[in-house]
PDB file of N, CA and C in Angstrom:
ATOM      1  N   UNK A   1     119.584 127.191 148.505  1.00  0.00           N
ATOM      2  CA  UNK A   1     118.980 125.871 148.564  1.00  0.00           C
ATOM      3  C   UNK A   1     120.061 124.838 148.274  1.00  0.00           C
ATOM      4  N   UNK A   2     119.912 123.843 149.064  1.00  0.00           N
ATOM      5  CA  UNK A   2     121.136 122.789 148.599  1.00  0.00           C
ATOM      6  C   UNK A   2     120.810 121.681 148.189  1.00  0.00           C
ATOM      7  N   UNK A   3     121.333 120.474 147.685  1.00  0.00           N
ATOM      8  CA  UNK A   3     120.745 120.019 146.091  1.00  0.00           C
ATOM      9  C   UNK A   3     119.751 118.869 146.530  1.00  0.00           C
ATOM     10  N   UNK A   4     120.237 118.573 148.169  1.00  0.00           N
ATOM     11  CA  UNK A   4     119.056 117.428 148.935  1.00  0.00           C
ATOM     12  C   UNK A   4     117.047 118.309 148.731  1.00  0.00           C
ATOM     13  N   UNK A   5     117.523 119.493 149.333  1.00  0.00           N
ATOM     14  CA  UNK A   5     116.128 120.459 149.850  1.00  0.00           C
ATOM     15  C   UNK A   5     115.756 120.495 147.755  1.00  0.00           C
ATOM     16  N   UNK A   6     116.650 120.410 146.673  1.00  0.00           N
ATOM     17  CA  UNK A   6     115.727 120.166 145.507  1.00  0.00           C
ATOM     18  C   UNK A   6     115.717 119.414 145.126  1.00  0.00           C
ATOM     19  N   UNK A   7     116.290 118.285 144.916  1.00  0.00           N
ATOM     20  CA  UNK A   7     115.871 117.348 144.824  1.00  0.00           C
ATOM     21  C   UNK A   7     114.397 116.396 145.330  1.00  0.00           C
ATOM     22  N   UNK A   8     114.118 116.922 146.494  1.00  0.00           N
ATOM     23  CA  UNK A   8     113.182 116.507 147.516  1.00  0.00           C
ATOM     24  C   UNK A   8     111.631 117.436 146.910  1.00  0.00           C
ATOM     25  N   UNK A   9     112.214 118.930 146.554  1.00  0.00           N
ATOM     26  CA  UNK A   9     111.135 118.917 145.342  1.00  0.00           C
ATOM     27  C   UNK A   9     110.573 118.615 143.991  1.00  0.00           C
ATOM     28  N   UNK A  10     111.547 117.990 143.714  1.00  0.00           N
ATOM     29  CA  UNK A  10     111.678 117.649 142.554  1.00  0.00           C
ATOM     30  C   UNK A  10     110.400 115.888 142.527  1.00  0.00           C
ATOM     31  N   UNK A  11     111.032 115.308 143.687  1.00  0.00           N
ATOM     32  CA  UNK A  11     110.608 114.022 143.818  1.00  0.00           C
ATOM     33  C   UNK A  11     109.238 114.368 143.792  1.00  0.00           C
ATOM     34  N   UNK A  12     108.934 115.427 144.403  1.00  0.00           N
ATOM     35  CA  UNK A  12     107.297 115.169 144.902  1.00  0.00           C
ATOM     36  C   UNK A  12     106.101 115.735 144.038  1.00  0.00           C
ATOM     37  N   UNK A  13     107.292 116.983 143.159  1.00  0.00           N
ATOM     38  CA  UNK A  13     106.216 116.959 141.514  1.00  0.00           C
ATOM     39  C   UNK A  13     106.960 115.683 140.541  1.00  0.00           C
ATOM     40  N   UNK A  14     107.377 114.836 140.767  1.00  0.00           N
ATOM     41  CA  UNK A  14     107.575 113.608 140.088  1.00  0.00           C
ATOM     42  C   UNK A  14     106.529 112.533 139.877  1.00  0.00           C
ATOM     43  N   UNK A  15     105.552 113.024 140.259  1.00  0.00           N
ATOM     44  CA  UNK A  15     104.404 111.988 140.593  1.00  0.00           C
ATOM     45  C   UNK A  15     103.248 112.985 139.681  1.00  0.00           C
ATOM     46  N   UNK A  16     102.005 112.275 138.807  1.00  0.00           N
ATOM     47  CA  UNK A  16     101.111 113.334 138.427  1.00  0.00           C
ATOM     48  C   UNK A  16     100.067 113.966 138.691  1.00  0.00           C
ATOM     49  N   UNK A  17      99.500 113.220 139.926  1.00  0.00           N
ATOM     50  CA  UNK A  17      98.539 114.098 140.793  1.00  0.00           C
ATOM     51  C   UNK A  17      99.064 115.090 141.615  1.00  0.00           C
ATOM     52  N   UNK A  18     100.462 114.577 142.159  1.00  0.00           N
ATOM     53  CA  UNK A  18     101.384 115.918 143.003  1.00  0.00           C
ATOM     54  C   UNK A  18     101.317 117.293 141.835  1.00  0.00           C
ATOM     55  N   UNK A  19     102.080 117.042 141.090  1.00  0.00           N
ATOM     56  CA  UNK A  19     102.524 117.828 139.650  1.00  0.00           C
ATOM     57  C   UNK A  19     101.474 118.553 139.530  1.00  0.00           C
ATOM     58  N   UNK A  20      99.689 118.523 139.018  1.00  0.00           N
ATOM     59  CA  UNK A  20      98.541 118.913 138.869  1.00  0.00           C
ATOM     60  C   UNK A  20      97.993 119.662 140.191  1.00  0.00           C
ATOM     61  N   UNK A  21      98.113 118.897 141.145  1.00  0.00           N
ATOM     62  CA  UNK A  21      97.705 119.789 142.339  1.00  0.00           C
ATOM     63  C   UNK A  21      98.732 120.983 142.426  1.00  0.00           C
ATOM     64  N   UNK A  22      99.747 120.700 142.501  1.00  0.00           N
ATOM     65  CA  UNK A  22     100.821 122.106 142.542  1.00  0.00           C
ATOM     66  C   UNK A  22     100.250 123.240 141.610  1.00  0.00           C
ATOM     67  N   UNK A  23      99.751 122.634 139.870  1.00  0.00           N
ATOM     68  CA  UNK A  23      99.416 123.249 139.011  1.00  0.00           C
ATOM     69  C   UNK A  23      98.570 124.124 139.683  1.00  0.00           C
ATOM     70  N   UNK A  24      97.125 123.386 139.710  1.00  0.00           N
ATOM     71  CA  UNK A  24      95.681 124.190 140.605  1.00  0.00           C
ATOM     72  C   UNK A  24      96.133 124.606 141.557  1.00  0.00           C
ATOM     73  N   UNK A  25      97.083 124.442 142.327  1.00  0.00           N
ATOM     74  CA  UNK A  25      97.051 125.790 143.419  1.00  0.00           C
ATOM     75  C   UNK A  25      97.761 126.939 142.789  1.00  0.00           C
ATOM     76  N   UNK A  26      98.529 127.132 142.069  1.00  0.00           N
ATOM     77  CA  UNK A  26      99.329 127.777 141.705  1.00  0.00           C
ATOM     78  C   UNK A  26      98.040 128.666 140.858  1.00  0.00           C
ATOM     79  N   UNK A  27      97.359 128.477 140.144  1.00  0.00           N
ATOM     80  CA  UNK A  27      95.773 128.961 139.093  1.00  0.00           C
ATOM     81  C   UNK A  27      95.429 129.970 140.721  1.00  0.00           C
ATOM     82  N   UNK A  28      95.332 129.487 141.954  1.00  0.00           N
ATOM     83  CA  UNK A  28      94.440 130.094 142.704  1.00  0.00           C
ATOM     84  C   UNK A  28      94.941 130.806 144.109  1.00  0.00           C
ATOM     85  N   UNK A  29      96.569 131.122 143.331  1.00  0.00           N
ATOM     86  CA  UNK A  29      97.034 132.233 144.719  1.00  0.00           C
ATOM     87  C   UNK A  29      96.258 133.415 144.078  1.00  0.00           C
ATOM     88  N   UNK A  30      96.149 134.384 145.204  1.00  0.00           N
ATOM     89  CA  UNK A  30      96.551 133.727 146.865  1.00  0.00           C
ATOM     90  C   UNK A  30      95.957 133.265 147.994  1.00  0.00           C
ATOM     91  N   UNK A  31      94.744 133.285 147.201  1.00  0.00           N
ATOM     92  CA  UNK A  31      93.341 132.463 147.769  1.00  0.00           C
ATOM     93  C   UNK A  31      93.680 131.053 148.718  1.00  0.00           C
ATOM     94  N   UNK A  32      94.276 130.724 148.033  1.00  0.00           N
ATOM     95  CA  UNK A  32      94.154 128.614 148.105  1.00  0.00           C
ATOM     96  C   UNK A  32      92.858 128.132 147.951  1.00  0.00           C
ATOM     97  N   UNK A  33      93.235 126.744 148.329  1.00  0.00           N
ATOM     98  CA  UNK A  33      91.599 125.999 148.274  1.00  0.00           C
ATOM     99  C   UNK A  33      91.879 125.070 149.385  1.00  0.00           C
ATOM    100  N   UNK A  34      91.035 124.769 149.773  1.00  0.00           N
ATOM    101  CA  UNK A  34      90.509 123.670 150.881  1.00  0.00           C
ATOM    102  C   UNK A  34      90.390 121.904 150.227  1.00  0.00           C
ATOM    103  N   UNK A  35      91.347 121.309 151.004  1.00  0.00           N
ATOM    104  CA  UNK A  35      91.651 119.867 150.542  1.00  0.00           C
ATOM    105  C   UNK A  35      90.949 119.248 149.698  1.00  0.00           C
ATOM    106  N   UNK A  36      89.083 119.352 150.502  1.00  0.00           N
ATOM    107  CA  UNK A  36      88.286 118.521 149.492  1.00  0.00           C
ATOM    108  C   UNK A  36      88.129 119.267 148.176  1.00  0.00           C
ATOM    109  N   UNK A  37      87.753 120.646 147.951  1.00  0.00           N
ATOM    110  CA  UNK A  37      88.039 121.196 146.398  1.00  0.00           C
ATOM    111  C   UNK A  37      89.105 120.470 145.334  1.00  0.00           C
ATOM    112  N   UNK A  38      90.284 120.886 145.817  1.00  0.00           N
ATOM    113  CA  UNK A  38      91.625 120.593 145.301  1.00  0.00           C
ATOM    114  C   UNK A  38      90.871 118.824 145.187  1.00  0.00           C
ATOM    115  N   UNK A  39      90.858 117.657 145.919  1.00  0.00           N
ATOM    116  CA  UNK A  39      90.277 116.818 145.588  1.00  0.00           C
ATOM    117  C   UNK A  39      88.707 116.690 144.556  1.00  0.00           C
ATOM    118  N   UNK A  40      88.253 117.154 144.694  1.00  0.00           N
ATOM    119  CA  UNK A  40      86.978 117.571 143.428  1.00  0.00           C
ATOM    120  C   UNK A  40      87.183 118.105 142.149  1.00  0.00           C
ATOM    121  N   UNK A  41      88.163 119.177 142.187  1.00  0.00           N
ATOM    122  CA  UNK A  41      88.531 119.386 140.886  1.00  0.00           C
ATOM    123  C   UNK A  41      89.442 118.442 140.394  1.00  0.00           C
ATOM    124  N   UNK A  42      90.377 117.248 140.729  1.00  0.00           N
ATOM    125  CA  UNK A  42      91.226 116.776 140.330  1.00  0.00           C
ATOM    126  C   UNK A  42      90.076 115.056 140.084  1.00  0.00           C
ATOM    127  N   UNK A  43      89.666 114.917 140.556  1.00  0.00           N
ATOM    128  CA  UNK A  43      88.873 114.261 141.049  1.00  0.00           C
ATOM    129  C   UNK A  43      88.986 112.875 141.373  1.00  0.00           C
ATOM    130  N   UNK A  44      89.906 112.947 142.569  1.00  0.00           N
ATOM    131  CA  UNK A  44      90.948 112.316 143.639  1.00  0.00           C
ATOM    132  C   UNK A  44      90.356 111.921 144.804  1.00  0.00           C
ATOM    133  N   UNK A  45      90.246 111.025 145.303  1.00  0.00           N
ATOM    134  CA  UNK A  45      89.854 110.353 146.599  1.00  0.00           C
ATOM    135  C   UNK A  45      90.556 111.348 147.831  1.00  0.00           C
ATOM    136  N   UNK A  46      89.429 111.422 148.603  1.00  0.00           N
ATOM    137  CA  UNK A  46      89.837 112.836 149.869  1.00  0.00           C
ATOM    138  C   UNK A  46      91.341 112.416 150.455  1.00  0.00           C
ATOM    139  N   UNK A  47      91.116 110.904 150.365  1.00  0.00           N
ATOM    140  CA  UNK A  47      92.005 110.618 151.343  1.00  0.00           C
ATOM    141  C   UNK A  47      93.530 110.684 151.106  1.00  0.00           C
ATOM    142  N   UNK A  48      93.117 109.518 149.635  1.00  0.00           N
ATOM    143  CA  UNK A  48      94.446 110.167 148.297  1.00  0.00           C
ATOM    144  C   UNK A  48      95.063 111.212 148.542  1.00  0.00           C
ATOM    145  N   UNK A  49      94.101 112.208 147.883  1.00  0.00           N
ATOM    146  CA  UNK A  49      94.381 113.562 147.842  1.00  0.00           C
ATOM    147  C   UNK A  49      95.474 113.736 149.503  1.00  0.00           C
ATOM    148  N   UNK A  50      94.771 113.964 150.629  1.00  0.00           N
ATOM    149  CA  UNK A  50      95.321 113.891 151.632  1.00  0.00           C
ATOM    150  C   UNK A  50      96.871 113.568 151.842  1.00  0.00           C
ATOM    151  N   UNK A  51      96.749 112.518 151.680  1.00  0.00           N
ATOM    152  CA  UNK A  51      98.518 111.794 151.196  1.00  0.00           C
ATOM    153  C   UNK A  51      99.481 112.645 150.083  1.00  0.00           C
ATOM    154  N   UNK A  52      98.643 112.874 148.869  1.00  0.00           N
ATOM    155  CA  UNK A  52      99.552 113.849 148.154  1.00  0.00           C
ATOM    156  C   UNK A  52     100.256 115.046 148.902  1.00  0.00           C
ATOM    157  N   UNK A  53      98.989 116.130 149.336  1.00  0.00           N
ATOM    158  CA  UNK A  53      99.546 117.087 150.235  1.00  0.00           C
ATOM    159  C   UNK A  53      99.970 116.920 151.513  1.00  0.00           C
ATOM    160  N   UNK A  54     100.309 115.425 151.789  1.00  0.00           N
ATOM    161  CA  UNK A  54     101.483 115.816 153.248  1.00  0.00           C
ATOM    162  C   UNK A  54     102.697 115.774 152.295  1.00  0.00           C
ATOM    163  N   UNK A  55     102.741 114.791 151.145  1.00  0.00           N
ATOM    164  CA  UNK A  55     104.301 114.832 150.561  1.00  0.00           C
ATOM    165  C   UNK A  55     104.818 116.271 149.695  1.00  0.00           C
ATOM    166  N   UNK A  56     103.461 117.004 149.690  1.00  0.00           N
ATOM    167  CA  UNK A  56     103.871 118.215 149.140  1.00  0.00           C
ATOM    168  C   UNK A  56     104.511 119.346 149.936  1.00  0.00           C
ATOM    169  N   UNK A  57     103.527 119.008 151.230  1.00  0.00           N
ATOM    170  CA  UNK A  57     103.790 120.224 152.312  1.00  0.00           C
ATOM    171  C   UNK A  57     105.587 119.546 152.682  1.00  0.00           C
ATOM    172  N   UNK A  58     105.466 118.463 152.917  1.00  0.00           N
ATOM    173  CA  UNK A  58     107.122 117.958 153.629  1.00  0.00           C
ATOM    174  C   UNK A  58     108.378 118.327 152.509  1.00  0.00           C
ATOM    175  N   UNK A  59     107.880 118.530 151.250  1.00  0.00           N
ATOM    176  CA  UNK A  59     109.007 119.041 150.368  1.00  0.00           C
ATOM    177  C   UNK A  59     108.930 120.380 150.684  1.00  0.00           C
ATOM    178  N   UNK A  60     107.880 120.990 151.113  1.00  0.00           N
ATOM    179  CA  UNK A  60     107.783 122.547 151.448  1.00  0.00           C
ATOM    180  C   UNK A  60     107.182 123.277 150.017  1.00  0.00           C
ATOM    181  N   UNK A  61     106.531 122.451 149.516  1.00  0.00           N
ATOM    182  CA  UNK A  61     106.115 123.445 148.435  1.00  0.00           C
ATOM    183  C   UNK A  61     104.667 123.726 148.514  1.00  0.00           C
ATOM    184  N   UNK A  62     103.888 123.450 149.329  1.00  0.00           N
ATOM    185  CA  UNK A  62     102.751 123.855 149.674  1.00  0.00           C
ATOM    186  C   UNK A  62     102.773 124.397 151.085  1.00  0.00           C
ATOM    187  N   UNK A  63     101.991 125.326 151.434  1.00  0.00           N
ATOM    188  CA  UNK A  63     101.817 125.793 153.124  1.00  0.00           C
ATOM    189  C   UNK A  63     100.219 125.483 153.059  1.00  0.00           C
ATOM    190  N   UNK A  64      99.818 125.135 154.557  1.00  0.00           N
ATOM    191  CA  UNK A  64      98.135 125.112 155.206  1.00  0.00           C
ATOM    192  C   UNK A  64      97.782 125.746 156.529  1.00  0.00           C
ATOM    193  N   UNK A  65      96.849 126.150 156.102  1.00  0.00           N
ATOM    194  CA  UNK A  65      96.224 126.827 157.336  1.00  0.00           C
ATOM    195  C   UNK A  65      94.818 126.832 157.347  1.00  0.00           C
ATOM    196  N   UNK A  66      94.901 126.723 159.210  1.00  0.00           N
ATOM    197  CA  UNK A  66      92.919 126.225 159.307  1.00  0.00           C
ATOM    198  C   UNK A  66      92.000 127.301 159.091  1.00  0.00           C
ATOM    199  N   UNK A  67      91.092 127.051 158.820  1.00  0.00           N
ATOM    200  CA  UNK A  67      90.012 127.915 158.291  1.00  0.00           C
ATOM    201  C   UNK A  67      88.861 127.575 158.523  1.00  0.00           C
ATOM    202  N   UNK A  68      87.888 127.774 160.247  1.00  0.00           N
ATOM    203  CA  UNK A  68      86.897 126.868 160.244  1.00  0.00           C
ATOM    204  C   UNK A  68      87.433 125.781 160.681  1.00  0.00           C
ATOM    205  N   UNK A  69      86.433 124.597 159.685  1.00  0.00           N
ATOM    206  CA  UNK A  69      86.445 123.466 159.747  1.00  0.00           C
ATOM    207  C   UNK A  69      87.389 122.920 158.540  1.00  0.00           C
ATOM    208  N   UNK A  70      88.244 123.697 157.676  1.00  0.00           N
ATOM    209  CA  UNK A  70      89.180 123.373 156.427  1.00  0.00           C
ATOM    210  C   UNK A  70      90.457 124.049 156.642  1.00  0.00           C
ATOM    211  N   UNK A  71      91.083 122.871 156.298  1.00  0.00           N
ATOM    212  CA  UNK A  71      92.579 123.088 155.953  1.00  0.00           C
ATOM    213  C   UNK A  71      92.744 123.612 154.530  1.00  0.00           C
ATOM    214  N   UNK A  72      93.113 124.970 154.625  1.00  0.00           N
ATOM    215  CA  UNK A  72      93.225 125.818 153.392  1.00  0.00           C
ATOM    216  C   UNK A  72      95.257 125.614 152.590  1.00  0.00           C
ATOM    217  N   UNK A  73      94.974 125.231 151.605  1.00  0.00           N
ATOM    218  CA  UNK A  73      96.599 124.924 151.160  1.00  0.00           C
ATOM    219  C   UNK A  73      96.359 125.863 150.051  1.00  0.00           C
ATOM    220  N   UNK A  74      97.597 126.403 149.824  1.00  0.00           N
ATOM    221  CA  UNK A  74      98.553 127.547 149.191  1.00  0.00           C
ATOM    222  C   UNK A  74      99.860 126.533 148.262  1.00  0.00           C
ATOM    223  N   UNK A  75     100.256 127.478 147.659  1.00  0.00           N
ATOM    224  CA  UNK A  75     101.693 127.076 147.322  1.00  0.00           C
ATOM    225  C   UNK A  75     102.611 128.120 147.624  1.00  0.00           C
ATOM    226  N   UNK A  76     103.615 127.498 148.171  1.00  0.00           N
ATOM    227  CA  UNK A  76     104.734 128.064 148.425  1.00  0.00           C
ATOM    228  C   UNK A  76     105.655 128.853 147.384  1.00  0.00           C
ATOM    229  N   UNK A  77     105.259 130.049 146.896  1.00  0.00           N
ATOM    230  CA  UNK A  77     105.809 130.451 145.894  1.00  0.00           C
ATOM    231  C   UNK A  77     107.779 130.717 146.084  1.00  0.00           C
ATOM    232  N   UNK A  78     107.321 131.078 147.353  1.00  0.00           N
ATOM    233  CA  UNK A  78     109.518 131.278 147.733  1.00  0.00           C
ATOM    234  C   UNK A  78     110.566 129.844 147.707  1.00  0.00           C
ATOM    235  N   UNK A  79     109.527 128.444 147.899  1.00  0.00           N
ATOM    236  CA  UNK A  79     109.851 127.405 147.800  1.00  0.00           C
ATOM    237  C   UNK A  79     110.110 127.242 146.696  1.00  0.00           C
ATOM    238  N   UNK A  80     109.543 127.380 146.059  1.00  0.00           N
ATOM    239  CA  UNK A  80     108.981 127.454 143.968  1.00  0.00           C
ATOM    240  C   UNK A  80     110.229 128.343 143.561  1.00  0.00           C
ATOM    241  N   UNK A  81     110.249 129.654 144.045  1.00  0.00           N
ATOM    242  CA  UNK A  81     111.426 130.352 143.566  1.00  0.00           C
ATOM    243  C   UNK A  81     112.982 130.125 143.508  1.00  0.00           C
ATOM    244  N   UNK A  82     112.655 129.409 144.814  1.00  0.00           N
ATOM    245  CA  UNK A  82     114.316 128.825 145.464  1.00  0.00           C
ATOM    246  C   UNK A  82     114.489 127.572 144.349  1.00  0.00           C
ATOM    247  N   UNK A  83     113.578 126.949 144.287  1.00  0.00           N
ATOM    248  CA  UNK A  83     114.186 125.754 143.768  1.00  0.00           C
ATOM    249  C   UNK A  83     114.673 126.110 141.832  1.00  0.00           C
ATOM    250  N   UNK A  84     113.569 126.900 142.018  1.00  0.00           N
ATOM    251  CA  UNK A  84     113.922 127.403 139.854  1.00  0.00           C
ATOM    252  C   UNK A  84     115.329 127.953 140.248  1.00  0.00           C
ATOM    253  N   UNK A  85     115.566 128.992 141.582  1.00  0.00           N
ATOM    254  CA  UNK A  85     116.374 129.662 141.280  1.00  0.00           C
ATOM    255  C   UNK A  85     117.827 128.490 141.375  1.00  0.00           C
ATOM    256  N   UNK A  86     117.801 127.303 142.387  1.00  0.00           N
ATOM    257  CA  UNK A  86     118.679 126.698 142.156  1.00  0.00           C
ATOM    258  C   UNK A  86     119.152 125.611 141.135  1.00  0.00           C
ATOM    259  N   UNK A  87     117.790 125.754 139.930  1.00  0.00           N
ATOM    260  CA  UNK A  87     118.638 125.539 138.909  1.00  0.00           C
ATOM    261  C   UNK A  87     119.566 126.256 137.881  1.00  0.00           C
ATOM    262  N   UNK A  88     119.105 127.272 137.864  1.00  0.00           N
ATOM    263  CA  UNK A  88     119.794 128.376 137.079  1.00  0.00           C
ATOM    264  C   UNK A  88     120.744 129.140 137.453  1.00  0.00           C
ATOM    265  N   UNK A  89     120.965 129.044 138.776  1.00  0.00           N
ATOM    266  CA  UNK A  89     121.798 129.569 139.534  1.00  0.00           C
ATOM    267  C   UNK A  89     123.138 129.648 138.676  1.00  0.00           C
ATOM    268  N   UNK A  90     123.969 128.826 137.955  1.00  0.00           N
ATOM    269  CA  UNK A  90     124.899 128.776 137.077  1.00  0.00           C
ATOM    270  C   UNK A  90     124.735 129.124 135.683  1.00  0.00           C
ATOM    271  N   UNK A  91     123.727 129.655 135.534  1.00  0.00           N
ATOM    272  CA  UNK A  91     123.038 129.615 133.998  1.00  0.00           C
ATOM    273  C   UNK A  91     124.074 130.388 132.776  1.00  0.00           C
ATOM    274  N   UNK A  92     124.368 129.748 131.736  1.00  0.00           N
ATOM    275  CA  UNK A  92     125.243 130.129 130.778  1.00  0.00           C
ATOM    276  C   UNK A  92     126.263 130.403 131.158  1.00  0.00           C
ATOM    277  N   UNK A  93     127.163 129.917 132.396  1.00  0.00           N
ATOM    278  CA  UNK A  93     128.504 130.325 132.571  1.00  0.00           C
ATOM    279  C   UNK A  93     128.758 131.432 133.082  1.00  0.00           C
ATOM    280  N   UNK A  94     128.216 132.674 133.526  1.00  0.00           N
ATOM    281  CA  UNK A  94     128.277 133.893 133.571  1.00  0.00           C
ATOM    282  C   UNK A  94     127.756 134.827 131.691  1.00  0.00           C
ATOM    283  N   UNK A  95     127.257 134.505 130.992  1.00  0.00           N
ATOM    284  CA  UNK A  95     126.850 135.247 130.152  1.00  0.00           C
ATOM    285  C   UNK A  95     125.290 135.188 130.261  1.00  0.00           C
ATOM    286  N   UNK A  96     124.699 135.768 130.734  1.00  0.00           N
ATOM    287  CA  UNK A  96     123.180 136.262 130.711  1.00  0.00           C
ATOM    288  C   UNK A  96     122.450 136.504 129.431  1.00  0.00           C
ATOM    289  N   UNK A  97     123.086 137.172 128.707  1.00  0.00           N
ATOM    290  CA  UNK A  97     122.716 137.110 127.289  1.00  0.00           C
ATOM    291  C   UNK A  97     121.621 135.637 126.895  1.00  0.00           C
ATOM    292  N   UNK A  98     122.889 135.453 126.981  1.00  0.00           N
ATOM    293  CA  UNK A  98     122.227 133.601 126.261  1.00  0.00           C
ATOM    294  C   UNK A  98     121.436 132.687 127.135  1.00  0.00           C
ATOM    295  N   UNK A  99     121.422 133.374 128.288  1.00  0.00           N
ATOM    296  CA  UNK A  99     119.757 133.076 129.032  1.00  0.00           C
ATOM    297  C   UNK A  99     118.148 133.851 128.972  1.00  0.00           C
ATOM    298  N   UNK A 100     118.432 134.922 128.487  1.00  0.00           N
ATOM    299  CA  UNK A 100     117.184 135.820 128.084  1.00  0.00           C
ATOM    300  C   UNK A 100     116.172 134.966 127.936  1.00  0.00           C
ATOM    301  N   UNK A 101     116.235 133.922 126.386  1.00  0.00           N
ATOM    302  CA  UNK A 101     114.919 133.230 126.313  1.00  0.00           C
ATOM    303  C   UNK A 101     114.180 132.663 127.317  1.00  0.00           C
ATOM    304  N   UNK A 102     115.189 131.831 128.282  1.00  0.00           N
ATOM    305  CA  UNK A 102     114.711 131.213 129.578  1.00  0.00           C
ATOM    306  C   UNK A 102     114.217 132.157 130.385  1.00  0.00           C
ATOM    307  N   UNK A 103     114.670 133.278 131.071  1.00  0.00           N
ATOM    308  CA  UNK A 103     114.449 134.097 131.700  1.00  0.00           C
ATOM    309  C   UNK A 103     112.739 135.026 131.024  1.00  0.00           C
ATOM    310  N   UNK A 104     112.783 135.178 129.594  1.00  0.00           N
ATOM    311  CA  UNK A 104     111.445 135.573 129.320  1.00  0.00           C
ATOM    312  C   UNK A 104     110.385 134.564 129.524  1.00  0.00           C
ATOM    313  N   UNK A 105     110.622 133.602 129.251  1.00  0.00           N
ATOM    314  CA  UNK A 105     109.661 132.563 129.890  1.00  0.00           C
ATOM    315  C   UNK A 105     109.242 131.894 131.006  1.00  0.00           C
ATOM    316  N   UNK A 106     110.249 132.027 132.043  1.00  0.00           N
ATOM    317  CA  UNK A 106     109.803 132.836 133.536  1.00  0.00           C
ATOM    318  C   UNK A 106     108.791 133.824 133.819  1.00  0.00           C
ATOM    319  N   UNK A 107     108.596 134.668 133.036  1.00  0.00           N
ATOM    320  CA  UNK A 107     108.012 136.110 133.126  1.00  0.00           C
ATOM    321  C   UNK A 107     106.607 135.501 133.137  1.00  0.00           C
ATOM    322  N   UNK A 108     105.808 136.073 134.261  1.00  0.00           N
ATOM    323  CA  UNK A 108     104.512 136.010 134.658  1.00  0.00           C
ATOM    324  C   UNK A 108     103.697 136.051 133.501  1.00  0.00           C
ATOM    325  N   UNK A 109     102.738 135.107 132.706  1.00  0.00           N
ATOM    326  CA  UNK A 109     101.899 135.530 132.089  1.00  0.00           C
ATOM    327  C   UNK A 109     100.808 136.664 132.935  1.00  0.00           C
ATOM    328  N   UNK A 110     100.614 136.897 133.560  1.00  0.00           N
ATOM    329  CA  UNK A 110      99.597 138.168 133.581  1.00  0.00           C
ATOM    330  C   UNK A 110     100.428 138.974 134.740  1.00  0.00           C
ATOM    331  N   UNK A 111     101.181 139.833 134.236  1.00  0.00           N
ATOM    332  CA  UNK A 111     102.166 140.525 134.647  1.00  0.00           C
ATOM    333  C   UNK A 111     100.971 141.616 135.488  1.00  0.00           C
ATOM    334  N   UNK A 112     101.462 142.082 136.734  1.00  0.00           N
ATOM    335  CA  UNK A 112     100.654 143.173 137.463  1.00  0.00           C
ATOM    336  C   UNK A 112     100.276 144.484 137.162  1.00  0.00           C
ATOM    337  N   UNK A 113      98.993 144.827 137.378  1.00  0.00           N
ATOM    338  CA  UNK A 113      98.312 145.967 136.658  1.00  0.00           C
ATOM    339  C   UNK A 113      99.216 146.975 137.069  1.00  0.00           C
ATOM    340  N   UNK A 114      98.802 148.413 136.603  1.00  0.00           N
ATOM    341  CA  UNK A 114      99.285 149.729 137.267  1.00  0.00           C
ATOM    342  C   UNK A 114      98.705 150.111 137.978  1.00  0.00           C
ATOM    343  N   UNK A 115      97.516 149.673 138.624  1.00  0.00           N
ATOM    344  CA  UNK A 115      97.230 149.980 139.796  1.00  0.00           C
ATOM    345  C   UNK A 115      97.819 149.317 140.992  1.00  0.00           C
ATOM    346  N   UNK A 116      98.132 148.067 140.689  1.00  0.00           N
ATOM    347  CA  UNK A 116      98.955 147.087 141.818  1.00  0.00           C
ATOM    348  C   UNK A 116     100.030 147.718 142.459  1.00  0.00           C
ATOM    349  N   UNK A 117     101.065 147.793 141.436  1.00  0.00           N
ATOM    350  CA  UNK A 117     102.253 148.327 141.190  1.00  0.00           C
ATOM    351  C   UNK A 117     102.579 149.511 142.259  1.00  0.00           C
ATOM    352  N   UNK A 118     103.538 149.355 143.551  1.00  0.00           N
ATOM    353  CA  UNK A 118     103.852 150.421 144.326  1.00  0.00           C
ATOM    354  C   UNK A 118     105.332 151.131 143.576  1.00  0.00           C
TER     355      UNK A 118
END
């Protein structure tokens, strides 16, 4: 990732309805939700709302797809990954050690069952 493509995500959770919607989708992979939800639970004007997720989808951190009569939005978790990963990308100089804490707090709160698990 190069520092325009994060920056450009950065801008668009810079805002706090962007920031929150990213949140709630992120609660509901890999499902998604359909615009007006995501607008109902936040409880955001359709149209609002609307405007948020084109500036989300154009940073690339949300994807949509039709469903019916609804545009179903996701978050882009590889978008999400790329961009964490291009901050850390230099992390502690080359000593890993002294990134652990950061790196455990990365770690999925509900880490995948053993049945998931191939």
């Amino acid at each position: 990732m190069d520092t325009n493509k994060a920056l450009e995500a950065f801008a668009a959770l810079s805002q706090a309805t962007r920031l929150n919607t990213f949140r709630v989708l992120v609660r509901h992979e890999p499902e998604g939700l359909p615009a007006g939800e995501i607008a109902r639970l936040l409880d955001v004007p359709h149209n609002t709302m609307s405007t948020h997720l084109g500036v989300l989808s154009r940073a690339g951190l949300v994807v949509s797809r039709r469903q019916s009569r609804s545009i179903i939005y996701r978050v882009s978790l590889n978008h999400m990954r790329e961009t964490l990963g291009f901050l850390v990308r230099d992390c502690c100089a080359g000593r890993p050690e002294l990134c652990e804490p950061l790196l455990e707090d990365l770690k999925p709160c509900c880490p995948p069952s053993k049945e998931t698990v191939s």
